[in-house]
Protein backbone atom coordinates (compact mmCIF):
# COMPACT_ATOMS: atom_id res chain seq x y z
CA UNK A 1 27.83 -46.08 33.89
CA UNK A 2 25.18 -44.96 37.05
CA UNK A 3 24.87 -42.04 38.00
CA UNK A 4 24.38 -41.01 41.56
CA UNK A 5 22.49 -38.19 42.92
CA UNK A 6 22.43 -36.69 46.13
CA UNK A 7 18.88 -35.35 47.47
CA UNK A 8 20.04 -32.05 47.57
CA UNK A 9 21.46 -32.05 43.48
CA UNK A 10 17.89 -33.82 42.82
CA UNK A 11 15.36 -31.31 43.68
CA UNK A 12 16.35 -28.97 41.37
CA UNK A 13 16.73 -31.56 38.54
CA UNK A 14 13.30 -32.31 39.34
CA UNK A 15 11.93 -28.60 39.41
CA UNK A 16 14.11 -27.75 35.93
CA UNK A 17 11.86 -30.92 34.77
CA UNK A 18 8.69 -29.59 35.62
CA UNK A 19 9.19 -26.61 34.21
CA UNK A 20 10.68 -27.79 30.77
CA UNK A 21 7.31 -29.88 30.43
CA UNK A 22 5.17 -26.80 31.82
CA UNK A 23 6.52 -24.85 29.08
CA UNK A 24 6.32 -27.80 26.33
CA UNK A 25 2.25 -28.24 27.55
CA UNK A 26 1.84 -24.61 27.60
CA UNK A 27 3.34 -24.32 23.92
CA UNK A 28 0.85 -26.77 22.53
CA UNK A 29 -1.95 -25.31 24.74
CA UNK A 30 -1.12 -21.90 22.50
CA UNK A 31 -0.88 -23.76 19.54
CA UNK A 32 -4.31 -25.48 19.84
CA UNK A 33 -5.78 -22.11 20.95
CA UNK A 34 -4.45 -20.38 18.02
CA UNK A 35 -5.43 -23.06 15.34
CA UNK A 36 -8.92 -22.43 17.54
CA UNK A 37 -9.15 -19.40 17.26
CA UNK A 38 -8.20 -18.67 13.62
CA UNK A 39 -10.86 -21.16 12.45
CA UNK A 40 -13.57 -18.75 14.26
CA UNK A 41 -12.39 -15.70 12.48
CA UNK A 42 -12.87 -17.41 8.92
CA UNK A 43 -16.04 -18.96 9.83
CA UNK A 44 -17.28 -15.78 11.52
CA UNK A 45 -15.45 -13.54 8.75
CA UNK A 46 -17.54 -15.93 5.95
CA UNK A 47 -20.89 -15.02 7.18
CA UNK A 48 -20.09 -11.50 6.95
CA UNK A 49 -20.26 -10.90 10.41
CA UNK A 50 -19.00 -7.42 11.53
CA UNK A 51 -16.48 -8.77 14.12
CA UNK A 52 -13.38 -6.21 15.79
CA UNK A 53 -10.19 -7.02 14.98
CA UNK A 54 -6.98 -5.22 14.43
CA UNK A 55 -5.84 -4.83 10.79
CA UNK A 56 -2.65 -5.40 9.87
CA UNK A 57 0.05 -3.69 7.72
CA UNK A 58 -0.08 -3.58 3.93
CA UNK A 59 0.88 -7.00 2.01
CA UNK A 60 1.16 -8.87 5.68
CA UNK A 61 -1.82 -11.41 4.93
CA UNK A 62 -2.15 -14.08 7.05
CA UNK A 63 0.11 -17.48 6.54
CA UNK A 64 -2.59 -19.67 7.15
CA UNK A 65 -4.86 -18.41 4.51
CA UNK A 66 -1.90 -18.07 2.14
CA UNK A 67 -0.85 -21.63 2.72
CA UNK A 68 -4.66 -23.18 2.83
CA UNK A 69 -6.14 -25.07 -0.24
CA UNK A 70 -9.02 -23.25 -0.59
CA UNK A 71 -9.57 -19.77 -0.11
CA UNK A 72 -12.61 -17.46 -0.02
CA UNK A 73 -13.17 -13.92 -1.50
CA UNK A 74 -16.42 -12.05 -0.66
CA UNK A 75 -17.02 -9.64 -3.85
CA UNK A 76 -19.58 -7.10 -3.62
CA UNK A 77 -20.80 -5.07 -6.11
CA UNK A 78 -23.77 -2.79 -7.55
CA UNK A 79 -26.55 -4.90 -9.56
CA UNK A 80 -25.17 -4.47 -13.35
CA UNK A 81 -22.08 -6.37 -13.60
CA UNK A 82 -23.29 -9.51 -11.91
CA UNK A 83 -23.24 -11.16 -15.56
CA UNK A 84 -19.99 -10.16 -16.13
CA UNK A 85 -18.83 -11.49 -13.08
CA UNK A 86 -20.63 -14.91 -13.60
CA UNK A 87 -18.43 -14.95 -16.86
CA UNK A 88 -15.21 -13.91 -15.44
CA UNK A 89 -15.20 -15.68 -12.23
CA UNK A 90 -14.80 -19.67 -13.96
CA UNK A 91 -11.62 -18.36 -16.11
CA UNK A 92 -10.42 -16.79 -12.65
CA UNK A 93 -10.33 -19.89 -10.75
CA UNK A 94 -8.98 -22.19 -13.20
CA UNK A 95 -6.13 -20.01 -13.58
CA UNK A 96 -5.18 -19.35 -9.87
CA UNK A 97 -6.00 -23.37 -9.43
CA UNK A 98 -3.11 -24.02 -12.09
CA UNK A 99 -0.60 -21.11 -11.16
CA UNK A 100 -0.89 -21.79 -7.54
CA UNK A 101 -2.57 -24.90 -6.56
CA UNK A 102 -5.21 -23.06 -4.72
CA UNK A 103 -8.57 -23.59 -5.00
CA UNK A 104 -10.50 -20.07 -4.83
CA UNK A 105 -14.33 -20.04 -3.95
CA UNK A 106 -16.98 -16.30 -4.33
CA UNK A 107 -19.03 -15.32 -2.20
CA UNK A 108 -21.14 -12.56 -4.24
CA UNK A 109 -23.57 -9.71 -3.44
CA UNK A 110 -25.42 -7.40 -4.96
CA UNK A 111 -27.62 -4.72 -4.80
CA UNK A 112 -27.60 -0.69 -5.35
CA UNK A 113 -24.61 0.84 -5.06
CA UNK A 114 -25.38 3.40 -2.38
CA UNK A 115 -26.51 0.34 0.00
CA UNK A 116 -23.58 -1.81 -0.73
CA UNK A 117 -21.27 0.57 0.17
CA UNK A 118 -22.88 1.18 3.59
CA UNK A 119 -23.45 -2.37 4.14
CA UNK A 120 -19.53 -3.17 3.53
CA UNK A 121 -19.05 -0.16 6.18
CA UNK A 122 -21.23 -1.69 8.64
CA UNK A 123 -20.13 -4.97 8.61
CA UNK A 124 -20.48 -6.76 5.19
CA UNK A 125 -16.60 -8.11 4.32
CA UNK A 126 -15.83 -7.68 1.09
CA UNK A 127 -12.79 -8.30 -0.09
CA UNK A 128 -12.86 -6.63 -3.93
CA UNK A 129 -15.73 -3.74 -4.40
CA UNK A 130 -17.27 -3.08 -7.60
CA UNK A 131 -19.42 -0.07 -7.24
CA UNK A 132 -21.15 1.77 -9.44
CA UNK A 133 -19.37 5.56 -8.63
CA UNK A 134 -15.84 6.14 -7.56
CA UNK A 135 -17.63 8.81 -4.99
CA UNK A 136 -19.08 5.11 -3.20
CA UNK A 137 -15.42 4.23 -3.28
CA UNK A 138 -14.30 7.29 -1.90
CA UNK A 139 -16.77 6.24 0.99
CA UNK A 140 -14.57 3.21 1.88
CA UNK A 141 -11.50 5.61 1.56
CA UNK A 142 -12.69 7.40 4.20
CA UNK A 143 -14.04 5.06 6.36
CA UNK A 144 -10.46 2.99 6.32
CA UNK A 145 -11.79 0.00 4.57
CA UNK A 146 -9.79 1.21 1.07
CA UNK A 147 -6.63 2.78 1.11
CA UNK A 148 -6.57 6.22 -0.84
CA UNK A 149 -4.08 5.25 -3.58
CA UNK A 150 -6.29 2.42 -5.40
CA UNK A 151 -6.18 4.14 -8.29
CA UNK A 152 -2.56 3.79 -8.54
CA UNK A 153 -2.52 0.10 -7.90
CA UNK A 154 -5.23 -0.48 -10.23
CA UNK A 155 -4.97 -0.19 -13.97
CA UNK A 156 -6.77 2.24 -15.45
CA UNK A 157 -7.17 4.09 -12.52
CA UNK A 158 -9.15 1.57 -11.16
CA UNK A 159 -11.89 2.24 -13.83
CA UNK A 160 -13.06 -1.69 -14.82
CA UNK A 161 -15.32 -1.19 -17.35
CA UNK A 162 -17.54 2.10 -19.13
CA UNK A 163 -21.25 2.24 -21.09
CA UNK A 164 -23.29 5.19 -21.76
CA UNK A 165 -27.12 5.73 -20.75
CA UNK A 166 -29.63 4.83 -22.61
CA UNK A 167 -33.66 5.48 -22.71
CA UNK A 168 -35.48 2.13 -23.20
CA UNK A 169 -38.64 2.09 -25.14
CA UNK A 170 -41.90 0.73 -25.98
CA UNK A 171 -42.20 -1.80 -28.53
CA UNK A 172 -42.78 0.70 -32.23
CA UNK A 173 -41.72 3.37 -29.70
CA UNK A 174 -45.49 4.89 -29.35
CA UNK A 175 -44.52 8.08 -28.24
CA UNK A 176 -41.55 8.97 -30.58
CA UNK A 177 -38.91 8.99 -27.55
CA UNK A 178 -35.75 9.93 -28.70
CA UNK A 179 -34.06 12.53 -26.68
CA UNK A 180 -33.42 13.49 -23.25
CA UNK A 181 -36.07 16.19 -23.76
CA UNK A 182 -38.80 14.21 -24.69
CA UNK A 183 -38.75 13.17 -20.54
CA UNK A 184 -39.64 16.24 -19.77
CA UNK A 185 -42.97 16.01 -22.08
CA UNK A 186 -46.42 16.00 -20.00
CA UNK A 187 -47.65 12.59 -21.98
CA UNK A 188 -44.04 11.03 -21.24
CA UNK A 189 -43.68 8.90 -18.09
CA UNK A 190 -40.61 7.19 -17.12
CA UNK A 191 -38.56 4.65 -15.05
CA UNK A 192 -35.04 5.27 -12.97
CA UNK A 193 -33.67 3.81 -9.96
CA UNK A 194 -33.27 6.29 -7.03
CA UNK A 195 -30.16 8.72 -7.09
CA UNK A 196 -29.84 8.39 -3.49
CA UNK A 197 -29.53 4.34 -3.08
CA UNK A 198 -28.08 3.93 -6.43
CA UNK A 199 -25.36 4.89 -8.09
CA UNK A 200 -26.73 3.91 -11.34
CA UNK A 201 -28.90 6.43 -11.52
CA UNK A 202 -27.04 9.20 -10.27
CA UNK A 203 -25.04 9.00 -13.84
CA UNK A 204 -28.87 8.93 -15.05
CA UNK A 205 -29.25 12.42 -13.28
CA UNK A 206 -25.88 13.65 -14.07
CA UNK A 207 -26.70 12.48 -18.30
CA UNK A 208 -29.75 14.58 -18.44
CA UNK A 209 -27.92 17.46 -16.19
CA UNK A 210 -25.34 17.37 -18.72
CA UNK A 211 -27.40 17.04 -21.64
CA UNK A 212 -29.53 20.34 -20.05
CA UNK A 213 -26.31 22.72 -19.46
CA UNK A 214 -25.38 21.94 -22.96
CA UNK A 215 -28.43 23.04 -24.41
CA UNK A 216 -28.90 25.95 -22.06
CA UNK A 217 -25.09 27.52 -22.58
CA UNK A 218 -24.17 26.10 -18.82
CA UNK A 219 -26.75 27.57 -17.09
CA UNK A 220 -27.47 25.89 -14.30
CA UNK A 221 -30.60 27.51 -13.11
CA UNK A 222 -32.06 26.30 -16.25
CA UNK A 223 -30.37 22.77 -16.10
CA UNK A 224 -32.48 22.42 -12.38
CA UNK A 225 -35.58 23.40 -14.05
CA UNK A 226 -35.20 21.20 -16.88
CA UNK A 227 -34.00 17.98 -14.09
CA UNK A 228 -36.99 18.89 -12.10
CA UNK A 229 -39.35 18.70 -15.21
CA UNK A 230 -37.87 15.30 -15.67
CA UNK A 231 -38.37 13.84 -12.52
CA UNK A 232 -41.73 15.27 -12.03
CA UNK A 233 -42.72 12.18 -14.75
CA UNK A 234 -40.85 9.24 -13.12
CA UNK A 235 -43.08 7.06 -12.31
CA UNK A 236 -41.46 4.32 -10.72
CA UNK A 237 -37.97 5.72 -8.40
CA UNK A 238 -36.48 1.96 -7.78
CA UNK A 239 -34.00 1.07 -4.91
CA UNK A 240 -31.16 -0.22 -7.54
CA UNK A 241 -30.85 -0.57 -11.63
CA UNK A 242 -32.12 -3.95 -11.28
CA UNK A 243 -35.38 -3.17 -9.67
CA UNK A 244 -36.02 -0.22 -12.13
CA UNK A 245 -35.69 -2.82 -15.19
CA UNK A 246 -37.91 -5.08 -13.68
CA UNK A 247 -40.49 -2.23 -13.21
CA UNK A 248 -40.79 -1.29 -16.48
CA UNK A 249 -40.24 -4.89 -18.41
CA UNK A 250 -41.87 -6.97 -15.82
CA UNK A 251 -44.81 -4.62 -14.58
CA UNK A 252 -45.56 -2.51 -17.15
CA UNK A 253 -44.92 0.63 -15.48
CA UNK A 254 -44.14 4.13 -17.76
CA UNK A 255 -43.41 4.89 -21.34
CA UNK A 256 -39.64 4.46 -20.81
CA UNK A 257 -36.38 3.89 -18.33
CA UNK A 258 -33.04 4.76 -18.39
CA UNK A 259 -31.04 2.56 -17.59
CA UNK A 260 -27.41 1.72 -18.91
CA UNK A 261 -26.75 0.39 -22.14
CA UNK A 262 -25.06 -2.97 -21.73
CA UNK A 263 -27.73 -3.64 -19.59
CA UNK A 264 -30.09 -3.50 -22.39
CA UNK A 265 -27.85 -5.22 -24.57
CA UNK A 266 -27.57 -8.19 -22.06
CA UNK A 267 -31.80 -8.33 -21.88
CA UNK A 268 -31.48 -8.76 -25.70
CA UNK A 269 -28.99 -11.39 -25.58
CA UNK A 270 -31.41 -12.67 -23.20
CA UNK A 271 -34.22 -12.95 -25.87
CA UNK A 272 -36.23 -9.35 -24.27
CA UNK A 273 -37.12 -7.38 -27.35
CA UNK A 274 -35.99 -4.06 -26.57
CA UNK A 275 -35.71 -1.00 -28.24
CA UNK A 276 -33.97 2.09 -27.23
CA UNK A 277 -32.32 4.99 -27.92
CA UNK A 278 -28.83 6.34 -26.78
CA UNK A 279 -28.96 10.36 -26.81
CA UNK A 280 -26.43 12.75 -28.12
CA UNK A 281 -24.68 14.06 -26.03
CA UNK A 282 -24.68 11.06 -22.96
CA UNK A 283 -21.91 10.80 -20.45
CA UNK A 284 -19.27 7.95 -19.83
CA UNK A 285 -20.07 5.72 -17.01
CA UNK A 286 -16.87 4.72 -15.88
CA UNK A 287 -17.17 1.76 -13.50
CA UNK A 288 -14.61 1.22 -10.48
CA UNK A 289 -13.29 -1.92 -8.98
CA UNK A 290 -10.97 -1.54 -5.59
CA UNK A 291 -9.28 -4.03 -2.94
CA UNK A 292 -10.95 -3.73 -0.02
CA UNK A 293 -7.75 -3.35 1.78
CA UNK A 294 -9.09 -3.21 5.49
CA UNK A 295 -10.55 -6.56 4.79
CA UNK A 296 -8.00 -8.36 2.89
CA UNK A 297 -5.29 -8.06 5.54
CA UNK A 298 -7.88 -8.92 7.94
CA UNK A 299 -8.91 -12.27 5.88
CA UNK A 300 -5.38 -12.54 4.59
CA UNK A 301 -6.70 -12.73 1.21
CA UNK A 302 -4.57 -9.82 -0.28
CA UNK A 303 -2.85 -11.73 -3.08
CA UNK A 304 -5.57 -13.59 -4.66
CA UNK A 305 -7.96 -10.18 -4.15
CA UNK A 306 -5.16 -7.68 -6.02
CA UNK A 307 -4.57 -11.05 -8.77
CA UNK A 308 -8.63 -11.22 -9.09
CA UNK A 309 -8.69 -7.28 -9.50
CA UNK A 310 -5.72 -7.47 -11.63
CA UNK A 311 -7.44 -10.37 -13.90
CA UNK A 312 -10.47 -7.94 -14.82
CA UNK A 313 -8.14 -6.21 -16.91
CA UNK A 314 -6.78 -9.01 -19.13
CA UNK A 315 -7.61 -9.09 -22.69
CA UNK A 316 -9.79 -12.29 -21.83
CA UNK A 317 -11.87 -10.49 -18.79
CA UNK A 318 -12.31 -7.37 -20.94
CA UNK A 319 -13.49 -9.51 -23.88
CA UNK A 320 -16.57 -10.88 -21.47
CA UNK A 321 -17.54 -6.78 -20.77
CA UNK A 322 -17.67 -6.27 -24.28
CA UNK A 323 -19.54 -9.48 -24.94
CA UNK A 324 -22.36 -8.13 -22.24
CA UNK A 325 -22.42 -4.98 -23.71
CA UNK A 326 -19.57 -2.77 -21.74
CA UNK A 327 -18.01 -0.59 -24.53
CA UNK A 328 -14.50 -1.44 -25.11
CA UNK A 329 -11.87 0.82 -22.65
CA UNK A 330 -9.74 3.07 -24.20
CA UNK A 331 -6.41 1.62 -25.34
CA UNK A 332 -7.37 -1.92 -24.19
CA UNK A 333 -6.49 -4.90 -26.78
CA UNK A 334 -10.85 -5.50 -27.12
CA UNK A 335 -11.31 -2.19 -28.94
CA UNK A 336 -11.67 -2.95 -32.13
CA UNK A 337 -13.46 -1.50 -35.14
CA UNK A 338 -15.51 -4.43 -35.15
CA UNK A 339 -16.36 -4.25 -31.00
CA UNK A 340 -16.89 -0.63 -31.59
CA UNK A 341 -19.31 -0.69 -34.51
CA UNK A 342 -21.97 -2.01 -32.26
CA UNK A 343 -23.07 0.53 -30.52
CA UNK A 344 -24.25 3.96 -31.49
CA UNK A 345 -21.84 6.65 -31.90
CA UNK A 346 -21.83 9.59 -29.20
CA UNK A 347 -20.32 12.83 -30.54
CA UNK A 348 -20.34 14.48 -27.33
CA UNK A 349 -19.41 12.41 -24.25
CA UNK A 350 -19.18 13.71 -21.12
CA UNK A 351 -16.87 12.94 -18.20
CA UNK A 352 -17.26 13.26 -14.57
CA UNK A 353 -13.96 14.65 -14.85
CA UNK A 354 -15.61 17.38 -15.63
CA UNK A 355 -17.17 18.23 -12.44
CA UNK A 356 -14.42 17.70 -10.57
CA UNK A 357 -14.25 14.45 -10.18
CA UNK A 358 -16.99 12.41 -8.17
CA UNK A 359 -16.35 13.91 -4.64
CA UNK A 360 -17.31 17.09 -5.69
CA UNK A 361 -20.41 15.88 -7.70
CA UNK A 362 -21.89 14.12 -4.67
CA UNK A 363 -21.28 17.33 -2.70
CA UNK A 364 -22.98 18.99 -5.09
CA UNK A 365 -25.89 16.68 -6.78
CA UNK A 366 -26.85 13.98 -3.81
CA UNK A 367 -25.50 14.75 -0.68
CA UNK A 368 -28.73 15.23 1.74
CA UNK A 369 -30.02 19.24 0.82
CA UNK A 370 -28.46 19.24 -2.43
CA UNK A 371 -29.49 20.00 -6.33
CA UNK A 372 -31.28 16.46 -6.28
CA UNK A 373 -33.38 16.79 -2.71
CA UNK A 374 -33.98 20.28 -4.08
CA UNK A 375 -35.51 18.93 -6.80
CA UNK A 376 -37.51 16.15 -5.02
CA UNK A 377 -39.00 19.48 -2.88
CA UNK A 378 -39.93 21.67 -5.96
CA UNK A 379 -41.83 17.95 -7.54
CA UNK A 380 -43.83 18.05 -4.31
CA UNK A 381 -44.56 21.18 -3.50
């Protein structure tokens, strides 16, 4: 059967055409643009590129990065527990490859704590942050990047792994190190990374503070003078822990370093022939890892970054700390007599718990004008 038209009934046929394939062209013009434009912001968001965007709500990732094949987290951390990592990582991706089908690549940094933090403020995207100090994730609390309840999603209140300080020594130990005080003798030179780019060493400065307000009945005025006697024989202030082992192993420089204990452990497994000593009393170094939350929703990475952080806690993660010298956590499956046998006993630990918790230590200890520039001022005066 025709159908007939009249010219009038045809013009708006024609226009209603028009526009139906307007709106179809326009609809895959969008489309395009979008697929377009996604594929810039991973490419630009994998070089680390400090690009504006909008972040979205909590747990509202992205669909296309959820749904890809591959997906790519950018984990920065301070320069100890890139071993660790380098162990962990492997068992991480088979398992997400065989629970999800998803094929999960690292990007990795490291460096001192202090200047990662600022770096992932100014642009660097990291999707899971393993500093050295909760105070340098307090940093990305208040810059927006972390959201202030990470210790509640985290177990362990986000604390990933813990080691004590210890003072490295020459081989025979020449000069009969084996205290905290002996740093402050005048034949005594030593080796530390710089409190103010690494948070290494500020648990360096905080185990001889605490070591000196023991000994003095919490005096402080005499635990300043006894820090500043210490410092006044570093030899060598290095930007990050990694730079101050390499100073003293490598170079040659001073009669010993501090440094933290599974790090010397590690150099052993390594074949170094180190000797040390771990002083009692020492503090625990607790050691945070976070979601970088700002980033995650921006990379719609959030599930694989919360399963990664998640993973560090398993029995099997845990077991590769140990195995690099991390003493066991509390409670955690890894603590056994035998895992805890290795290492030295400490009779009097303390916490940063202690002094309020790490945002009131930086206030106090290493925020510019503080007890540790003070100390710098009185050395060169």
């Amino acid at each position: 059967m025709k159908l007939k038209h009249h010219p009038h009934e045809l013009a708006p046929r024609l226009a209603q055409t028009f526009k139906t394939l307007f709106n179809l062209h326009s609809v895959r013009k969008f489309v395009s643009l979008f697929v377009i434009g996604t594929t810039l912001s991973l490419a630009i968001a994998s070089c680390g590129g400090n690009t504006a965007s909008t972040s979205s709500s909590p747990n509202s990732a992205s669909p296309v990065a959820n749904s890809a094949k591959e997906v790519e987290l950018t984990l920065v951390g301070y320069a100890v527990p890139k071993a660790a990592h380098d162990a962990i990582i492997p068992k991480f991706v088979e398992k997400w490859q065989k629970e999800k089908g998803q094929t999960v690549t690292f990007k990795q940094s490291y460096g001192g704590s202090g200047s990662q933090t600022r770096a992932i403020i100014d642009g660097l995207e990291a999707d899971v942050a393993n500093l050295a100090i909760a105070a340098d994730t307090e940093k990305l609390v208040k810059a927006g990047f972390v959201n202030s309840d990470w210790t509640t999603k985290t177990p362990n209140n986000g604390i990933v792994a813990k080691t004590v300080a210890a003072v490295i020594v020459r081989p025979g130990n020449p000069k009969n190190i084996k205290t905290f005080d002996d740093l402050t003798r005048p034949d005594v030179k030593w080796v530390t990374a710089d409190p103010k780019t690494s948070g290494g060493a500020r648990w360096n400065f905080l185990a001889l503070w605490d070591h000196a307000l023991r000994a003095n009945n919490k005096d402080e005025a005499k635990a300043t003078e006894f820090v500043t006697k210490a410092f006044a024989n570093v030899a060598v202030l290095a930007k990050d822990a990694r730079e101050s082992t390499d100073a003293f192993s490598k170079q040659g420089q001073g009669d010993a370093l501090i440094n933290y204990e599974n790090e010397v452990i590690l150099a052993q497994q390594k074949g170094e022939k180190l000797e040390y000593v771990v002083p009692d009393p020492n503090v625990s170094i607790d050691i945070p890892v976070s979601v970088v939350d700002k980033n995650v929703d921006k990379h719609g990475t959030r599930e694989v970054a919360e399963a990664f952080v998640q993973y560090l806690f398993t029995p099997e993660a845990q077991a590769e700390f140990v195995k690099l010298g991390f003493r066991p956590l509390d409670g955690a499956p890894v603590k056994t007599k035998e895992n805890t046998d290795k290492y030295p006993a400490v009779k009097a630990l303390g916490t940063i718990q202690e002094y309020g918790g790490w945002s009131e230590a930086q206030k106090k200890f290493f925020d510019d004008g503080t007890v540790f520039d003070q100390v710098q001022a009185a050395i060169k005066r």
